[in-house]
C-alpha atoms as a PDB file:
ATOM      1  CA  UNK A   1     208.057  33.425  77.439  1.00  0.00           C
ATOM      2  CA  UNK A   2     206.736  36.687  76.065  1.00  0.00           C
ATOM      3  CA  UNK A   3     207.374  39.713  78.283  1.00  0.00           C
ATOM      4  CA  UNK A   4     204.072  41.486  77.848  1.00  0.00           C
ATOM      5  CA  UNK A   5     203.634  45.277  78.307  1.00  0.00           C
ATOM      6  CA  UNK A   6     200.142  44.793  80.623  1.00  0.00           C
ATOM      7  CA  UNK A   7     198.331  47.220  78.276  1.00  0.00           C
ATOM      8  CA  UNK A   8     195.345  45.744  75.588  1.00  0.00           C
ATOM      9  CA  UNK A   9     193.756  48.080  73.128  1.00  0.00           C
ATOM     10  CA  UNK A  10     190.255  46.563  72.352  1.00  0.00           C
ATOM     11  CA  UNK A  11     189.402  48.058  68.705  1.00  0.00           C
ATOM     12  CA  UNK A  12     185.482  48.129  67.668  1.00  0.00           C
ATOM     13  CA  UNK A  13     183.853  48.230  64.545  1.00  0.00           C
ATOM     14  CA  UNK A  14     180.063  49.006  65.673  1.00  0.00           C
ATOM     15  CA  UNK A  15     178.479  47.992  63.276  1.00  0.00           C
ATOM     16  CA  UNK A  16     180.498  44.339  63.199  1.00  0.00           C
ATOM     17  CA  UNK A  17     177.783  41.741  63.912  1.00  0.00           C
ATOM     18  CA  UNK A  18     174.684  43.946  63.832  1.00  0.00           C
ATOM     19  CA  UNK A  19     175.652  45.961  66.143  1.00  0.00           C
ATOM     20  CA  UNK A  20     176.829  42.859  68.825  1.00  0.00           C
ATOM     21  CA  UNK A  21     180.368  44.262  68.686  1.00  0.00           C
ATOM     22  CA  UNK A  22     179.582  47.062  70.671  1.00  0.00           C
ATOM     23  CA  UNK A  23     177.697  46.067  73.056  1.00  0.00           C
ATOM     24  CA  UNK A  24     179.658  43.551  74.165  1.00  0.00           C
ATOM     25  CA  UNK A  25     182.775  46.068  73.854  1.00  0.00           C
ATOM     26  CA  UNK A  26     182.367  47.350  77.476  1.00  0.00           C
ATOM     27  CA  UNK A  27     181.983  43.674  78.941  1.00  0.00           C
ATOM     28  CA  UNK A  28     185.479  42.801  77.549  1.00  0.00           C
ATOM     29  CA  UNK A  29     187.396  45.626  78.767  1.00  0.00           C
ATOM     30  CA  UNK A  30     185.713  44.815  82.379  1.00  0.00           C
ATOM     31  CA  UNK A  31     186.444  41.430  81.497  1.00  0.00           C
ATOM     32  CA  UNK A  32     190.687  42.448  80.744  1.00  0.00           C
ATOM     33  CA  UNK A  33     190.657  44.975  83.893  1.00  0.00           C
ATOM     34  CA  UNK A  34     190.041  41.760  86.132  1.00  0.00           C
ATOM     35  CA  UNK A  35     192.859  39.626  84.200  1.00  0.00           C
ATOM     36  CA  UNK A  36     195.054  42.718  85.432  1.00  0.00           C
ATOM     37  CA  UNK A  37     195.818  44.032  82.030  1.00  0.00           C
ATOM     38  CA  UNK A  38     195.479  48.246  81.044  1.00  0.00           C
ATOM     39  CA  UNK A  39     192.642  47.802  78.559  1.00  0.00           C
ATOM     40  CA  UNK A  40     191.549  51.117  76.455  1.00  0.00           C
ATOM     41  CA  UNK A  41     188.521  50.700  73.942  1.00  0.00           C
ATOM     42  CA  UNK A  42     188.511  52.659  70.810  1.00  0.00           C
ATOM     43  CA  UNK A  43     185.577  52.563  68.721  1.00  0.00           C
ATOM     44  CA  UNK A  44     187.120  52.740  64.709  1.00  0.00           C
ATOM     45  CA  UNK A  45     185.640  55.230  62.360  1.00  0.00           C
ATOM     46  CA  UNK A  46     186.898  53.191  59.516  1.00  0.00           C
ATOM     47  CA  UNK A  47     189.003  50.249  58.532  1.00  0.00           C
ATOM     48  CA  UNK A  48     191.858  52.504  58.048  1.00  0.00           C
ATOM     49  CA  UNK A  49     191.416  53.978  61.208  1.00  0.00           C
ATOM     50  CA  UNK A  50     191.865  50.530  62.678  1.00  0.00           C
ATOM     51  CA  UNK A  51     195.104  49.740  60.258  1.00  0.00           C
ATOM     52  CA  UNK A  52     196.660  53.146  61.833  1.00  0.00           C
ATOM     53  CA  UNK A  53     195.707  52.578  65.452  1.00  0.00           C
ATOM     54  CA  UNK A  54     197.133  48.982  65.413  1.00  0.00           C
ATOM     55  CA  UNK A  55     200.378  50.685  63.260  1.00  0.00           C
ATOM     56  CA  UNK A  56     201.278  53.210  66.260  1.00  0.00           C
ATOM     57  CA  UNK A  57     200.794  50.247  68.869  1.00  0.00           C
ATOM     58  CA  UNK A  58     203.718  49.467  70.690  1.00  0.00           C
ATOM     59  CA  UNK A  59     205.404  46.518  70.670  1.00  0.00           C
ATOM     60  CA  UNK A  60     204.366  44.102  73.442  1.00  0.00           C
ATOM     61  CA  UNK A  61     200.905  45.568  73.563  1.00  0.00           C
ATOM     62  CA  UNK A  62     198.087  43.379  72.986  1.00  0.00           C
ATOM     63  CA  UNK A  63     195.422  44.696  70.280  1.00  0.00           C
ATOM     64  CA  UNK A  64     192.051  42.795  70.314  1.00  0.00           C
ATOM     65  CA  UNK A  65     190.104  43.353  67.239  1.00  0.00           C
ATOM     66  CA  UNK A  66     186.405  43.187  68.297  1.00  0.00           C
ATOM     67  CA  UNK A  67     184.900  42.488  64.632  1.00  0.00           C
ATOM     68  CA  UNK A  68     184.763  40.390  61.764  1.00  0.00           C
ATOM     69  CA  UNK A  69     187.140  38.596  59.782  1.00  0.00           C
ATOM     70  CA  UNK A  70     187.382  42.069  57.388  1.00  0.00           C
ATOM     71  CA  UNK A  71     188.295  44.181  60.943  1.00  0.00           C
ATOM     72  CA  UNK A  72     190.909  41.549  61.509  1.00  0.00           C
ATOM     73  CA  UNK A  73     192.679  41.714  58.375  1.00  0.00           C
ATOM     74  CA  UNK A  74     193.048  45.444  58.829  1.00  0.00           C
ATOM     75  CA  UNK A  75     194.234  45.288  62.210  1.00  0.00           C
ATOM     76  CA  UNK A  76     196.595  42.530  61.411  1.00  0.00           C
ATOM     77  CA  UNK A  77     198.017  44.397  58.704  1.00  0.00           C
ATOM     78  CA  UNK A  78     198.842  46.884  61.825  1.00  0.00           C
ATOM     79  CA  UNK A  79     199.985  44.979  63.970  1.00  0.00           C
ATOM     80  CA  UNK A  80     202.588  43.513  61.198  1.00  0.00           C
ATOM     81  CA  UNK A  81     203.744  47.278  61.207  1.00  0.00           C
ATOM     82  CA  UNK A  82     204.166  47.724  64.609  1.00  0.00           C
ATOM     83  CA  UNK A  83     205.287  44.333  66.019  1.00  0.00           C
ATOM     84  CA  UNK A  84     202.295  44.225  68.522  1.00  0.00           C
ATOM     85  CA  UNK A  85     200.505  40.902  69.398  1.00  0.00           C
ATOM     86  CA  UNK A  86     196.660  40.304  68.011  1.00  0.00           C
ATOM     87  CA  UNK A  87     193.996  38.254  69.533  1.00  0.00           C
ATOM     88  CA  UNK A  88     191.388  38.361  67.269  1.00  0.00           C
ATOM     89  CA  UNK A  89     187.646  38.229  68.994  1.00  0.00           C
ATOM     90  CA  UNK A  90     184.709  37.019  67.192  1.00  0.00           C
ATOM     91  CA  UNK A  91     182.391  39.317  66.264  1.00  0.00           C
ATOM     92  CA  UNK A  92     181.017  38.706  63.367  1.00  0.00           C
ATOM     93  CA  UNK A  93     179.137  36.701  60.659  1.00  0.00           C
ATOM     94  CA  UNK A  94     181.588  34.439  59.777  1.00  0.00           C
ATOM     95  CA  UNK A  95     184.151  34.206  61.972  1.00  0.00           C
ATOM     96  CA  UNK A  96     186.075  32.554  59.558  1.00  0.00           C
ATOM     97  CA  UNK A  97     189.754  33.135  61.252  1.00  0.00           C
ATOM     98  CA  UNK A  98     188.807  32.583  64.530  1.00  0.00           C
ATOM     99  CA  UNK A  99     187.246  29.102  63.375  1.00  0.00           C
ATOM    100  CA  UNK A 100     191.043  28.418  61.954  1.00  0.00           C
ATOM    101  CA  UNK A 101     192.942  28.820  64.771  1.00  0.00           C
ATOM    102  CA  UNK A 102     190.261  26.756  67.033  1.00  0.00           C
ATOM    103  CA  UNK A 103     189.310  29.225  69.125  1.00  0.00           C
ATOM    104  CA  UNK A 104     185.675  29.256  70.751  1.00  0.00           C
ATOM    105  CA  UNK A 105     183.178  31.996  68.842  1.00  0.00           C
ATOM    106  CA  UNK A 106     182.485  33.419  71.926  1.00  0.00           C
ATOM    107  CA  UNK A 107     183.952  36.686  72.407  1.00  0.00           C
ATOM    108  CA  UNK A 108     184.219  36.531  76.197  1.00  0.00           C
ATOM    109  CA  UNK A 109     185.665  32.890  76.313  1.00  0.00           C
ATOM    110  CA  UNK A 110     188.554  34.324  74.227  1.00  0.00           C
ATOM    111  CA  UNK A 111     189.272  37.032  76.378  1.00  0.00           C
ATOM    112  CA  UNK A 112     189.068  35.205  79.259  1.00  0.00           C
ATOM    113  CA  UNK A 113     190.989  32.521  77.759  1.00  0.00           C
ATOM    114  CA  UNK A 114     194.167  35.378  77.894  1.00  0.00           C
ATOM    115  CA  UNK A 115     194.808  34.361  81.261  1.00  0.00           C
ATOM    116  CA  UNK A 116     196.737  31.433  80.354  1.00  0.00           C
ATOM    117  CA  UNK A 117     197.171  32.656  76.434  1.00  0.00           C
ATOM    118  CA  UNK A 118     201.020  32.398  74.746  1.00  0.00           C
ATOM    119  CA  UNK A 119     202.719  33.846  71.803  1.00  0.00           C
ATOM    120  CA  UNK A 120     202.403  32.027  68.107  1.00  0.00           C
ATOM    121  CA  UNK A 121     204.329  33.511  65.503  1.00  0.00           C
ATOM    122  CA  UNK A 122     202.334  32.747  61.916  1.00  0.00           C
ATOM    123  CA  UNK A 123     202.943  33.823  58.510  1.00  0.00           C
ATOM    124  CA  UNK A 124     200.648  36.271  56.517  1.00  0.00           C
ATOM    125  CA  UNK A 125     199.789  36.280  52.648  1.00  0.00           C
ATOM    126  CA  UNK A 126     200.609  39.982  51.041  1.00  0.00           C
ATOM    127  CA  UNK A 127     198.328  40.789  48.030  1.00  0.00           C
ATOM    128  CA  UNK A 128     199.328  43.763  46.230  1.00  0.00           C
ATOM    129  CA  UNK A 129     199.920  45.307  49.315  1.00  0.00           C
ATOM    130  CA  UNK A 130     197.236  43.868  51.660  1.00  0.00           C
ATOM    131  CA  UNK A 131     198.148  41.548  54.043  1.00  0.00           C
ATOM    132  CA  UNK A 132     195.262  39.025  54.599  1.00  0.00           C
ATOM    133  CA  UNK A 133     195.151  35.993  57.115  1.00  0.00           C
ATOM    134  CA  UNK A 134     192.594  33.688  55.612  1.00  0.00           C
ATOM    135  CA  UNK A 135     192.235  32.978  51.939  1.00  0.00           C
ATOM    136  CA  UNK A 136     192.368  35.400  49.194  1.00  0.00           C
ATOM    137  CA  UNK A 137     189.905  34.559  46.074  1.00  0.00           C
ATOM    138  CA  UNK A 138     188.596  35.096  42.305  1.00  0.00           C
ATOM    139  CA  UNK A 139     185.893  33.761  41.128  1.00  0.00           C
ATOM    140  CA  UNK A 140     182.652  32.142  42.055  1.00  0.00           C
ATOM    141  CA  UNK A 141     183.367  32.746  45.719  1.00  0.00           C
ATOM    142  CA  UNK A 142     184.101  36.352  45.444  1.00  0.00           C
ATOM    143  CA  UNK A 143     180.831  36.932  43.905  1.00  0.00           C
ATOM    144  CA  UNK A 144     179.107  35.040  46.417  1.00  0.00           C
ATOM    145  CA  UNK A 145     181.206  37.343  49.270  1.00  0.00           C
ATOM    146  CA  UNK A 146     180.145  40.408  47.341  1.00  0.00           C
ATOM    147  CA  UNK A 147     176.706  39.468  47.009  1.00  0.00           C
ATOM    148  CA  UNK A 148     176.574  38.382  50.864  1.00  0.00           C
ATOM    149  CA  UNK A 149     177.831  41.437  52.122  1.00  0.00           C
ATOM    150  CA  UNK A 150     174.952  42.789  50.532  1.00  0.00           C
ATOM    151  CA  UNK A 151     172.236  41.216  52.694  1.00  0.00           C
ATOM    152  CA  UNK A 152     172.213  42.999  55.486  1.00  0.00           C
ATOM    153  CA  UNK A 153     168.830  41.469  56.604  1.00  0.00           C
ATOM    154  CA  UNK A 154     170.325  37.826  56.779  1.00  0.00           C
ATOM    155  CA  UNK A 155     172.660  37.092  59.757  1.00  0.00           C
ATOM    156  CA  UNK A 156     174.937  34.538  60.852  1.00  0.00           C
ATOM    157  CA  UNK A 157     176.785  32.063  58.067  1.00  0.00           C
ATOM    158  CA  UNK A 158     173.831  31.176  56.299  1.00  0.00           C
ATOM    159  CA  UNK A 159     174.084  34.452  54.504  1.00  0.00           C
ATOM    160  CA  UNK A 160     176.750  32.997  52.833  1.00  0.00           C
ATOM    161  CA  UNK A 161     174.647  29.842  51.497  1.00  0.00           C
ATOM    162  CA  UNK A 162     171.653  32.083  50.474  1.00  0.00           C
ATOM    163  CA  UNK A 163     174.217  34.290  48.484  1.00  0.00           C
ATOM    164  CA  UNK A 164     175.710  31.174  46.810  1.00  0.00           C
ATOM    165  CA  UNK A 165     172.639  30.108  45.438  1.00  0.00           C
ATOM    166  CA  UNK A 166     171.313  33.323  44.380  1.00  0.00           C
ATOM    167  CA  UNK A 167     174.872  33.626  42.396  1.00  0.00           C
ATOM    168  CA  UNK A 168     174.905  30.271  41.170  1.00  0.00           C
ATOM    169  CA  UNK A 169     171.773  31.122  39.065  1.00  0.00           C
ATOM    170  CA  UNK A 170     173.681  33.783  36.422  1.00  0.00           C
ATOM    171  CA  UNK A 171     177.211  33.064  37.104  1.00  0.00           C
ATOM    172  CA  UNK A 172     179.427  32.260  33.663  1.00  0.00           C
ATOM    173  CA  UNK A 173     182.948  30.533  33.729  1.00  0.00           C
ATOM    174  CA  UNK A 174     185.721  32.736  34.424  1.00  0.00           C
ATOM    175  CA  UNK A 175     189.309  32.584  32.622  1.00  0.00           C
ATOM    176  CA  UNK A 176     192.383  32.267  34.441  1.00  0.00           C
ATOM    177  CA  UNK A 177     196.112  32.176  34.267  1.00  0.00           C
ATOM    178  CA  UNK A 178     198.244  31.276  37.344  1.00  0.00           C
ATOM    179  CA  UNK A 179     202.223  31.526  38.096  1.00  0.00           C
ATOM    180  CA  UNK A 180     203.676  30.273  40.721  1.00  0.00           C
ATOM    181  CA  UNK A 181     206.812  29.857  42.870  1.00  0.00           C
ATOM    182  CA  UNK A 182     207.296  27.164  45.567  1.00  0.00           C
ATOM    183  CA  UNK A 183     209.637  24.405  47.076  1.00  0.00           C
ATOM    184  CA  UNK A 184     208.501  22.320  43.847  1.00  0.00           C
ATOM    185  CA  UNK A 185     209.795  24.384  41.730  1.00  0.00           C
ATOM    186  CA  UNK A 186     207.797  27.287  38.910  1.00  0.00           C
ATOM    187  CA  UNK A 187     204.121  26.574  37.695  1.00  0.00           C
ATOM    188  CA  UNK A 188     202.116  27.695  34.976  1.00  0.00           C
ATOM    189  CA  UNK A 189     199.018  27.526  33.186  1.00  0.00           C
ATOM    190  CA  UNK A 190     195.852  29.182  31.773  1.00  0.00           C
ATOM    191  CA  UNK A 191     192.160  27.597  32.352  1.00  0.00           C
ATOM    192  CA  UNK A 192     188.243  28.150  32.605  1.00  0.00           C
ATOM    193  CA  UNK A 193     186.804  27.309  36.043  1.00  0.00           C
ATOM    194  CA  UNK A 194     185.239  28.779  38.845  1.00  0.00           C
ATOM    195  CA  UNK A 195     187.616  29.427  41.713  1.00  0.00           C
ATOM    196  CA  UNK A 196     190.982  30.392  42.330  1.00  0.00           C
ATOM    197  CA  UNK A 197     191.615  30.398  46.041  1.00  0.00           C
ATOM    198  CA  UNK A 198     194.874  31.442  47.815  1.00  0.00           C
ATOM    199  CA  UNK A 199     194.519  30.012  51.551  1.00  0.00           C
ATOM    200  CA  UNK A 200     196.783  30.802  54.494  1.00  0.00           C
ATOM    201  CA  UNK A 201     194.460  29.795  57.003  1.00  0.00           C
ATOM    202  CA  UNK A 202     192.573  27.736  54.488  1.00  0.00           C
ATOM    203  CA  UNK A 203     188.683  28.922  55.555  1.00  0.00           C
ATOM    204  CA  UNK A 204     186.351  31.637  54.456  1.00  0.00           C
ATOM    205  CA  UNK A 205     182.603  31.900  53.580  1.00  0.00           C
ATOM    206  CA  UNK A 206     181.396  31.142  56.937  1.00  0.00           C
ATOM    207  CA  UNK A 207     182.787  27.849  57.441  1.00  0.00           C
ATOM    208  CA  UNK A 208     184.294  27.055  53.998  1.00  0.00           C
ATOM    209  CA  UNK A 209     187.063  24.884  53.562  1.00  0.00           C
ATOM    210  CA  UNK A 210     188.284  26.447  50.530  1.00  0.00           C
ATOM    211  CA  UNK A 211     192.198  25.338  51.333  1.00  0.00           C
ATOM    212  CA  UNK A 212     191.735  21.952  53.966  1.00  0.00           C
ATOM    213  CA  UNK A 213     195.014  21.669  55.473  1.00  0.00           C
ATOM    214  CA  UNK A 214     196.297  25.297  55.701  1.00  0.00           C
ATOM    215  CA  UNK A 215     198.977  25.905  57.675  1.00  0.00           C
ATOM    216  CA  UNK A 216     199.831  28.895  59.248  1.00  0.00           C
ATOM    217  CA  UNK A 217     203.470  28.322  60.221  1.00  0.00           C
ATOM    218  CA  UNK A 218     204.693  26.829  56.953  1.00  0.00           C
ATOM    219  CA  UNK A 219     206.200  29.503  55.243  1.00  0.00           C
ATOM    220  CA  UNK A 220     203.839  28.854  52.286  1.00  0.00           C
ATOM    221  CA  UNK A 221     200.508  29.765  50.587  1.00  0.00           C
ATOM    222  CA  UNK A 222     197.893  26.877  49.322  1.00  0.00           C
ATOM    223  CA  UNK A 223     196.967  27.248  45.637  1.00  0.00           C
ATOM    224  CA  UNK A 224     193.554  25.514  44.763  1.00  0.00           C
ATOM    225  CA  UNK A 225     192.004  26.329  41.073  1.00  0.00           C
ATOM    226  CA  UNK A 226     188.665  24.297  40.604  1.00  0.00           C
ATOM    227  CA  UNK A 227     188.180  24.407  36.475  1.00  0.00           C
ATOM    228  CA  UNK A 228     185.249  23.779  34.369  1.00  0.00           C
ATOM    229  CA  UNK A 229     182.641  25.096  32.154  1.00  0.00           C
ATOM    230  CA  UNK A 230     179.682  22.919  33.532  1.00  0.00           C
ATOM    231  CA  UNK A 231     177.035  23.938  35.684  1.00  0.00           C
ATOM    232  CA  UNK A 232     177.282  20.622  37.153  1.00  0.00           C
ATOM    233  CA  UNK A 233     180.939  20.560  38.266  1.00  0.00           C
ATOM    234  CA  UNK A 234     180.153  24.359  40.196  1.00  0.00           C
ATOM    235  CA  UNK A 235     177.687  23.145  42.081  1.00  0.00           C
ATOM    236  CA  UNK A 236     179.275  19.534  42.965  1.00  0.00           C
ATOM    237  CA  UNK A 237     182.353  21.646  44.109  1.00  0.00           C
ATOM    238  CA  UNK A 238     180.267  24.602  45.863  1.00  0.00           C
ATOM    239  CA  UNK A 239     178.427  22.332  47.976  1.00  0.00           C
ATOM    240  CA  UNK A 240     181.978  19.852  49.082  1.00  0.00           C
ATOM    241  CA  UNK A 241     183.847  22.775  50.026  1.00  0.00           C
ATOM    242  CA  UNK A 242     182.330  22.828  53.242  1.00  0.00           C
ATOM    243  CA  UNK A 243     183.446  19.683  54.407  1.00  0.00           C
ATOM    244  CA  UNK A 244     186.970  20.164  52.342  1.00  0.00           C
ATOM    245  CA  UNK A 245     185.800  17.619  50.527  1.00  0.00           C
ATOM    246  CA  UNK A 246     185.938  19.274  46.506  1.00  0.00           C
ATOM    247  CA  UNK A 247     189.421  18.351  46.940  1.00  0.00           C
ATOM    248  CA  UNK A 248     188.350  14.906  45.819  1.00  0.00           C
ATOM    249  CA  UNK A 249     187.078  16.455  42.542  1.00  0.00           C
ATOM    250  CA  UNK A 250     188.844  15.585  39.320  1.00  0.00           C
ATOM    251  CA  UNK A 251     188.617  18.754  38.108  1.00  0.00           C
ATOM    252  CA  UNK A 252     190.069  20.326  41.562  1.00  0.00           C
ATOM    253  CA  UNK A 253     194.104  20.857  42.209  1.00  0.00           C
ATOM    254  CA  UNK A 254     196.046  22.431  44.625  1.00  0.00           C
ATOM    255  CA  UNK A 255     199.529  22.648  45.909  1.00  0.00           C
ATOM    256  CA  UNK A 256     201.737  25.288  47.568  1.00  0.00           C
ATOM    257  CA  UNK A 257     203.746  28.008  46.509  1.00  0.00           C
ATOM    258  CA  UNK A 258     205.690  31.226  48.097  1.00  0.00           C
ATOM    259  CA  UNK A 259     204.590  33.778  45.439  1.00  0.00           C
ATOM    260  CA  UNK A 260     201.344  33.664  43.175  1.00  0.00           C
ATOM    261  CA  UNK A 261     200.819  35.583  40.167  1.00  0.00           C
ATOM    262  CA  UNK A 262     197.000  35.637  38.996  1.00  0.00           C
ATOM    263  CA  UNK A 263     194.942  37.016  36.342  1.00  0.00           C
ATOM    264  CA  UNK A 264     191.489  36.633  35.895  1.00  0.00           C
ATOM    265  CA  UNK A 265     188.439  37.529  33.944  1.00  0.00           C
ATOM    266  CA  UNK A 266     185.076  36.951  33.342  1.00  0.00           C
ATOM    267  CA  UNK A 267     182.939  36.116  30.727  1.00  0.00           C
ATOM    268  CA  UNK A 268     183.143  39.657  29.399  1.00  0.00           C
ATOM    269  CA  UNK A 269     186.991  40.386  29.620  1.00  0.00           C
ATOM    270  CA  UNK A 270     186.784  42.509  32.846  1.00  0.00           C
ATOM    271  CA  UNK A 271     189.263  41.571  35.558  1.00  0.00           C
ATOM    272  CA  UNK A 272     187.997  40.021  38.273  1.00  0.00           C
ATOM    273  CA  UNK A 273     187.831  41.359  42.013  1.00  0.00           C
ATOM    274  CA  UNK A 274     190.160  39.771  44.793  1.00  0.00           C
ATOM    275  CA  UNK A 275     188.569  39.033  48.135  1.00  0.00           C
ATOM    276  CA  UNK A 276     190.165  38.195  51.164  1.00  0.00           C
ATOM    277  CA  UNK A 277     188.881  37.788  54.680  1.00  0.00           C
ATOM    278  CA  UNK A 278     185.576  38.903  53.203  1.00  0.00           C
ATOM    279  CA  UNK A 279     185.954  41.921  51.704  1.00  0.00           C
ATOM    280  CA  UNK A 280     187.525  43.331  48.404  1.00  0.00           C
ATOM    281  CA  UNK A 281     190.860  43.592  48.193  1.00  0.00           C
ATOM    282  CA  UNK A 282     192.117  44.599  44.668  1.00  0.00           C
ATOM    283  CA  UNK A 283     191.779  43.656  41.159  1.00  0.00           C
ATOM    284  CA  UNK A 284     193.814  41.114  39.312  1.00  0.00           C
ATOM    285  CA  UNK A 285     196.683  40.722  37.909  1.00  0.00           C
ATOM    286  CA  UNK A 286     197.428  41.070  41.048  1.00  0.00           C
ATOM    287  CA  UNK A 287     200.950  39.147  42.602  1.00  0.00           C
ATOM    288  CA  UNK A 288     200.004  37.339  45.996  1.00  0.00           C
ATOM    289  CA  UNK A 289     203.205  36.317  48.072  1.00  0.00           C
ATOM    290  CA  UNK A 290     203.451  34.822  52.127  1.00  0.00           C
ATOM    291  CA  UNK A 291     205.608  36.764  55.019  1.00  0.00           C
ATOM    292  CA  UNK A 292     206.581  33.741  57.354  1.00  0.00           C
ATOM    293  CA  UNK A 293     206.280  34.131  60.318  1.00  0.00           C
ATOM    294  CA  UNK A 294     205.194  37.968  60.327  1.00  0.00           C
ATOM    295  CA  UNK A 295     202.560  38.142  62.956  1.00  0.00           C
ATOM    296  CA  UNK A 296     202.060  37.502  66.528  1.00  0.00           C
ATOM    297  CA  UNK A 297     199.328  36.417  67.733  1.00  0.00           C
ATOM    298  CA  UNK A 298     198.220  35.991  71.703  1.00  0.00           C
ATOM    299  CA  UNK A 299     195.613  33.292  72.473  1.00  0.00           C
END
């Protein structure tokens, strides 16, 4: 059983959901006070800021992310630092981790749910040196995440399926060329397509399936490349990857590896932008590998 220190450090981003993060901020530290845990709130002045906070937490401590899937990621890479348990608490427009690991999008069901919560260990994927907890991806999907975090005027998921569309309309084929490592042995090849994702908890997009299956605790990474040149075969994949069901698609694969290495361009020759857990992580080539079993989580 884990020996918990008593003390939670809720982290904020304020402007995480609208502005719904914060006001609900005070409610949940109430809310931990009558658990009987030593909350302290701290509103972050950046996404570094929350990295470093969750860094010089101390082991034992609970750190509750009050944000989006973006403010997780950055708090998680902290927490991997410091050895401190996360519970992440849904706060924004997506919600896409917190969807993964079943919890209820309410952000005061999850706290109160810590009354009875226990310790998961799960691994992380590392891209350059990022750690994300969702799915990493180039392509299609990363232009629809750019273009969504654009339209600020447009809340809740659907932002995500106006963006689509709206990127759908221009987008060209990208090129790719994937490497990987995994209990089957090396993989390699070079194709034109639309989406390379790189799931650990297999969901993004608000609500995406990009990676069905995902597994947090497996020591390994799921690979999906959907190829193509068509306009026909993006949109037929686009619109099944909610349900998980582009897997079906002929021109869809996936498996599982330990260590990725991707390059990608577009139409143009410029490399491509990684995004995981909704925001922009770094540019390819970039190497993607998992850490089994790296974070702790408390829910």
């Amino acid at each position: 059983m884990t020996e918990l220190s008593g003390r939670a450090t809720v982290l904020v981003n304020p402007a995480a959901g609208a502005g719904t993060a914060a006001t609900s901020a005070e409610t949940v530290v109430v809310t931990l006070r009558d658990l009987g845990f030593e909350p302290t709130l701290v509103r972050t002045t950046s996404a570094q800021h929350a990295t470093e906070v969750a860094a010089q937490t101390a082991a034992d401590d609970i750190v509750l992310p009050l944000g989006g899937d973006g403010m997780i990621s950055f708090v998680a890479q902290g927490c991997v630092q410091s050895g401190a348990l996360l519970t992440p608490l849904p706060a924004g427009r997506g919600n896409d981790f917190v969807r993964g690991l079943g919890l209820p999008r309410d952000t005061l069901a999850v706290t109160r749910s810590l009354a009875s919560a226990t310790e998961h260990r799960i691994d992380v994927g590392i891209a350059g040196e990022r750690v994300f907890v969702g799915t990493a991806t180039a392509g299609f999907d990363a232009l629809t995440n750019e273009r969504a975090n654009r339209l600020r005027r447009i809340r809740g998921p659907v932002v995500y399926t106006a963006a689509g569309v709206r990127t759908a309309l221009t987008v060209k084929p990208f090129r790719f060329a994937v490497r990987t490592d995994g209990p089957d042995g090396a993989r390699e090849e070079s194709f034109e397509g639309w989406n390379v994702h790189i799931g650990n908890s297999g969901r993004h997009g608000g609500g995406l399936a990009a990676t069905p299956g995902g597994d947090l605790t497996d020591g390994l990474l799921d690979v999906l490349v959907s190829r193509g040149r068509r306009f026909d075969q993006l949109a037929a994949s686009a619109l099944l990857e909610r349900g998980g069901q582009h897997v079906r698609l002929p021109y869809v694969d996936r498996w599982r590896a330990t260590r990725i290495e991707l390059t990608a361009t577009d139409a143009a020759g410029r490399p491509l932008v990684l995004f995981a857990d909704g925001d922009p992580h770094t540019r390819t080539p970039v190497t993607v590998e998992v850490r089994a079993g790296a974070l702790r989580l408390f829910h």
